[in-house]
N, C-alpha and C. Protein backbone atom coordinates (compact mmCIF):
# COMPACT_ATOMS: atom_id res chain seq x y z
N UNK A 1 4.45 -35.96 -20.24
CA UNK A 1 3.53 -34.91 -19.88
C UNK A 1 2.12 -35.50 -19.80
N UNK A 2 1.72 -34.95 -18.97
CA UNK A 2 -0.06 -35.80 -18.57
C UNK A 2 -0.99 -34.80 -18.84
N UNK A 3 -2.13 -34.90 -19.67
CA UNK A 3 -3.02 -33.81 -20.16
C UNK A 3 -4.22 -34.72 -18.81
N UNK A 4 -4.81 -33.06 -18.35
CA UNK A 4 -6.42 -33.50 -17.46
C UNK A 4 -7.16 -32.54 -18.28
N UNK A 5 -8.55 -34.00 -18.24
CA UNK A 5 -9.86 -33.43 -18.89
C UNK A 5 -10.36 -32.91 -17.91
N UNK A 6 -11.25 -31.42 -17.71
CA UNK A 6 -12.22 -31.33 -17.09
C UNK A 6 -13.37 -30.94 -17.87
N UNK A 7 -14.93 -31.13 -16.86
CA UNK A 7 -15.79 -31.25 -17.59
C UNK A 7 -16.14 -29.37 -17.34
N UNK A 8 -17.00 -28.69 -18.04
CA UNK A 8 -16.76 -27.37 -17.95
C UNK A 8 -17.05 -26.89 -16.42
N UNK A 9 -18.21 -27.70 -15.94
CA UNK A 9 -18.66 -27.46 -14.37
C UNK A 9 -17.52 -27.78 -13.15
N UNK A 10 -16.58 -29.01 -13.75
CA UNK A 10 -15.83 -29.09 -12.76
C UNK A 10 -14.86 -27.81 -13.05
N UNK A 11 -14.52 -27.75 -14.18
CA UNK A 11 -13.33 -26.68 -14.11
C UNK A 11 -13.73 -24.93 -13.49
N UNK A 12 -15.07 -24.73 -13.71
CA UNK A 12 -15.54 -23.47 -13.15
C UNK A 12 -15.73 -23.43 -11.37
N UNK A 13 -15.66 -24.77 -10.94
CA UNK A 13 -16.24 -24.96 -9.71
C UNK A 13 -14.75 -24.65 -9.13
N UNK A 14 -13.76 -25.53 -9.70
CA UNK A 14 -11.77 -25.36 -9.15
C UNK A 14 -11.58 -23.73 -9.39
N UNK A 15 -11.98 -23.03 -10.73
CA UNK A 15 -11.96 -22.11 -10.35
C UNK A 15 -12.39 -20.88 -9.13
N UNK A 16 -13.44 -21.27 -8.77
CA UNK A 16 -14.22 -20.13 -8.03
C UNK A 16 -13.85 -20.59 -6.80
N UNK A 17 -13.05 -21.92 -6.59
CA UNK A 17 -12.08 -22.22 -5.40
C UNK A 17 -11.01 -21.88 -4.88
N UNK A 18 -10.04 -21.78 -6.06
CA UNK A 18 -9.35 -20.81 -5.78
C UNK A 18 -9.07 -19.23 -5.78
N UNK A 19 -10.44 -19.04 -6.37
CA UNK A 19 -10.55 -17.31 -6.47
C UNK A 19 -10.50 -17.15 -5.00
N UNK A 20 -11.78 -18.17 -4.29
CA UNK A 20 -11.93 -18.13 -2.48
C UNK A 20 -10.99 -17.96 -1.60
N UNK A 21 -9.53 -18.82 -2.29
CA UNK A 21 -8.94 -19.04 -1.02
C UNK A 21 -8.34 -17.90 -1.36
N UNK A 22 -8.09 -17.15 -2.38
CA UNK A 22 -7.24 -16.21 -2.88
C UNK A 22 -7.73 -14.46 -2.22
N UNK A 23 -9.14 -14.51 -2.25
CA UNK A 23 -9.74 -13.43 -1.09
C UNK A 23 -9.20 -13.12 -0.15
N UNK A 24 -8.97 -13.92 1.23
CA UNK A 24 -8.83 -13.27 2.20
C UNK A 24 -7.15 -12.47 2.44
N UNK A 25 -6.57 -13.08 1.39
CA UNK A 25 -5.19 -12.64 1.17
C UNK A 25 -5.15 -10.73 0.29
N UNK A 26 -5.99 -10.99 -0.58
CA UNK A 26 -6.36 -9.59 -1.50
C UNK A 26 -7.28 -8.69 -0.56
N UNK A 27 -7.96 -8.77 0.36
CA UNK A 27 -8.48 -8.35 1.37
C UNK A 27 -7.95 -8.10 2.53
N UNK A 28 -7.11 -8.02 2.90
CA UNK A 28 -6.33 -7.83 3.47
C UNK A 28 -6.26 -6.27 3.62
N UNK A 29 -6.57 -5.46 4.94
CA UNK A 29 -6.79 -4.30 4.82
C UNK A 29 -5.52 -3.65 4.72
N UNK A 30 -5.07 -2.42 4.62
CA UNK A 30 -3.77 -1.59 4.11
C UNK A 30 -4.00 -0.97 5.53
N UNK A 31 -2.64 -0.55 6.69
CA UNK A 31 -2.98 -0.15 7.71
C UNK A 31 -3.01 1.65 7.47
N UNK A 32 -3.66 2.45 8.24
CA UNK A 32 -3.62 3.91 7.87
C UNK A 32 -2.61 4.56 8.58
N UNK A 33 -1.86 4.10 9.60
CA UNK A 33 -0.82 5.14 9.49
C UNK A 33 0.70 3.72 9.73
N UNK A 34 1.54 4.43 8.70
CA UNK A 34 2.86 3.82 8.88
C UNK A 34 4.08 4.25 9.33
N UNK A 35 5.10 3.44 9.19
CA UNK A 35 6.39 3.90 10.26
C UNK A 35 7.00 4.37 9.46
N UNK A 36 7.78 5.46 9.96
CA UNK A 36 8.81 6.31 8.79
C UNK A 36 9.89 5.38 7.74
N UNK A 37 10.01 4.33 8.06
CA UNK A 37 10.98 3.75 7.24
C UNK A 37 9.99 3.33 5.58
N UNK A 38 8.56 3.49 6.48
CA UNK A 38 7.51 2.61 4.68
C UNK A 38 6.93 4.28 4.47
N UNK A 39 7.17 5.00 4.61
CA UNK A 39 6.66 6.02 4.63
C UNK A 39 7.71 6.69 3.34
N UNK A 40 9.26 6.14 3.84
CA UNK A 40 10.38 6.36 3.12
C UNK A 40 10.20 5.86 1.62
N UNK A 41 9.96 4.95 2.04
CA UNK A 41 9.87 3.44 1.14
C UNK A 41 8.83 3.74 -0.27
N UNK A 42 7.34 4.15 0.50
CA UNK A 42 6.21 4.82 -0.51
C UNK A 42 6.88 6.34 -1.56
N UNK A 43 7.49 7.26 -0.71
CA UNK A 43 7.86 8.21 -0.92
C UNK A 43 8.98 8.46 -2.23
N UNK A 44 9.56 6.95 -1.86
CA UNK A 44 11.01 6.87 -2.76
C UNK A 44 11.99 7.78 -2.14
N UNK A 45 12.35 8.51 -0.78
CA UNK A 45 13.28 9.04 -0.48
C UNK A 45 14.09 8.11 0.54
N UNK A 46 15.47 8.94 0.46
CA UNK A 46 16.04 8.41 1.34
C UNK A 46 16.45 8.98 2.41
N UNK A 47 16.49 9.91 3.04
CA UNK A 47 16.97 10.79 3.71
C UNK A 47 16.09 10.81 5.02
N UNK A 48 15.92 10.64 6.19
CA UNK A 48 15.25 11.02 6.73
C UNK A 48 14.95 12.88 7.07
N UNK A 49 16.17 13.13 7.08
CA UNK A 49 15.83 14.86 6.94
C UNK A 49 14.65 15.23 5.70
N UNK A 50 14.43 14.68 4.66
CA UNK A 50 13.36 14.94 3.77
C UNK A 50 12.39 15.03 4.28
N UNK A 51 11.90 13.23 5.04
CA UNK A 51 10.95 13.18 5.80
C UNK A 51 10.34 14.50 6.66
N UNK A 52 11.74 14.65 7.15
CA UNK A 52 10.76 15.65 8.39
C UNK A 52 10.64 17.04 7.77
N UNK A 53 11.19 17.24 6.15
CA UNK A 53 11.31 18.17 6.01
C UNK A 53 9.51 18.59 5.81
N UNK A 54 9.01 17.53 5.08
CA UNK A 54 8.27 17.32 4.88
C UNK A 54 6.63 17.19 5.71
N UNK A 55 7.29 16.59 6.76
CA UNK A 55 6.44 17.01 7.83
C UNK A 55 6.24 17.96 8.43
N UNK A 56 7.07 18.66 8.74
CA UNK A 56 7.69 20.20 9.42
C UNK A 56 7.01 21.24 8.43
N UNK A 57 6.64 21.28 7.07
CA UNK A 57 6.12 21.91 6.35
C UNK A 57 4.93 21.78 6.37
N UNK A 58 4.11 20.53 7.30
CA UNK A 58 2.71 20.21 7.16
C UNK A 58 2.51 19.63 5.84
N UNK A 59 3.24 19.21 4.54
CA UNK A 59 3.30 18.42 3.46
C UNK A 59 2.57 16.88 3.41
N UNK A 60 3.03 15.96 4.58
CA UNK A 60 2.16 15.34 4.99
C UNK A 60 1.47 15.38 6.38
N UNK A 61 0.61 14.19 6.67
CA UNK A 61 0.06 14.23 7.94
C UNK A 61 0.78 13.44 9.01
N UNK A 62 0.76 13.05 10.03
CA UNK A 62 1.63 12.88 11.20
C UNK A 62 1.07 12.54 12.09
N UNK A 63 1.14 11.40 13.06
CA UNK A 63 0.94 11.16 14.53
C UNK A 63 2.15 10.95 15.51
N UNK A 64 2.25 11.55 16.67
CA UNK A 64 3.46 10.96 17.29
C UNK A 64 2.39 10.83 18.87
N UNK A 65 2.08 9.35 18.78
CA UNK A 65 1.81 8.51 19.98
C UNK A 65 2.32 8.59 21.19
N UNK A 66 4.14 8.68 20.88
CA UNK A 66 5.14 8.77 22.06
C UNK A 66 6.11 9.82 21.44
N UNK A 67 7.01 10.12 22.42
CA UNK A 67 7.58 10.84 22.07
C UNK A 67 8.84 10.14 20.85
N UNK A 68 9.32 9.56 20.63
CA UNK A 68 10.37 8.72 19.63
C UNK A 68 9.52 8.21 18.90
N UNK A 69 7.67 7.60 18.86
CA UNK A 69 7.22 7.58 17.35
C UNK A 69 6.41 8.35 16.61
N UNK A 70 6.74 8.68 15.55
CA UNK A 70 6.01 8.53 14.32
C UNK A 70 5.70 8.19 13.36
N UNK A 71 4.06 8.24 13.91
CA UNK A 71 3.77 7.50 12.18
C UNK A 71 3.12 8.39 11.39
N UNK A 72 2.85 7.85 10.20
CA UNK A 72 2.60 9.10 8.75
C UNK A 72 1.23 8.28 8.07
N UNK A 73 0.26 9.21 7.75
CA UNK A 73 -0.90 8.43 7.15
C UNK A 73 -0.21 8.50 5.84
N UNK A 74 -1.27 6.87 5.57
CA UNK A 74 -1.02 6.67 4.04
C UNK A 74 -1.67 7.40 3.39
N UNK A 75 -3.13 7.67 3.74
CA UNK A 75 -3.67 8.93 2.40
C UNK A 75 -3.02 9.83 2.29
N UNK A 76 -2.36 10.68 3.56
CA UNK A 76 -2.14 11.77 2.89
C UNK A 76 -0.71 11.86 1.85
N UNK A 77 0.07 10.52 2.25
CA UNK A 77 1.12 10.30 1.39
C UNK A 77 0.76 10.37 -0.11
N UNK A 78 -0.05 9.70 0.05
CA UNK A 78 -1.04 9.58 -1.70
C UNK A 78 -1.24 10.79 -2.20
N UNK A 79 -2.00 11.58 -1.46
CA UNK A 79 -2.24 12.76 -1.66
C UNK A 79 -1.05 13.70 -2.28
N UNK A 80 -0.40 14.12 -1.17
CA UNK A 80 1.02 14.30 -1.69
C UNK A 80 1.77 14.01 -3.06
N UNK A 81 1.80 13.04 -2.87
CA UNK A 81 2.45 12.19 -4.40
C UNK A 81 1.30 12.62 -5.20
N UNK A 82 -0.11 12.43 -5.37
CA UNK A 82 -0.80 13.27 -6.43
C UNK A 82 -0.97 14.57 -6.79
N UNK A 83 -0.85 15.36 -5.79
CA UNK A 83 -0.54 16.73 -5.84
C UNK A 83 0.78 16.80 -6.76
N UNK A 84 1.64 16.10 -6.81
CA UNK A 84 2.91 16.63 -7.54
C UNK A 84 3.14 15.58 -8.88
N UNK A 85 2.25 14.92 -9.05
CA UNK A 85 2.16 14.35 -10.06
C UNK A 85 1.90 14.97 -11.34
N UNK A 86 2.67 14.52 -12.64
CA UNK A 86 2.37 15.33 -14.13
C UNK A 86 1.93 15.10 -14.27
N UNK A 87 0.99 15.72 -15.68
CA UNK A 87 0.13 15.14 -16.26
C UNK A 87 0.76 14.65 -17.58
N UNK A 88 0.76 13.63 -18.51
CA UNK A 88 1.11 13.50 -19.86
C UNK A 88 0.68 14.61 -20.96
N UNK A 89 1.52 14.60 -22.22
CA UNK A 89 0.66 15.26 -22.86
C UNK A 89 -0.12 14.57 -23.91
């Protein structure tokens, strides 16, 4: 096993190097509307009939671009899921 010395400046400098390269990956924006299968996926259901039950109720929000897609915003999924969220006691 091989022990490395660093001096405190070098080791803060490797650090804040890889914090850098580690940014543009954590930055990485979240897209706002997704395809029913991550929509599924966020939701934890499986059914697509849920989905639309769900949509069909105005429960979440909805775009259909074409006629065969839709996609589902992520806030309002969030939303959703917080609306029905417990509280602890």
């Amino acid at each position: 096993m091989e022990v490395i010395c660093l001096q405190d400046e070098a080791f803060y400098r490797l650090i804040e190097k890889v914090v850098e390269r580690l940014q543009p990956k954590v930055a990485a924006k979240e897209d706002k509307w997704i395809s029913g299968s991550e929509a599924m996926q966020r939701l934890r259901i499986q059914s697509k009939t849920t989905l639309q039950k769900l949509r069909d109720e105005g429960s979440i929000r909805f775009s259909q671009p074409e006629r065969k897609i839709i996609l589902y915003d992520v806030d309002s999924i969030n939303d959703y899921l917080n609306r029905h969220a417990k509280d602890t006691f």
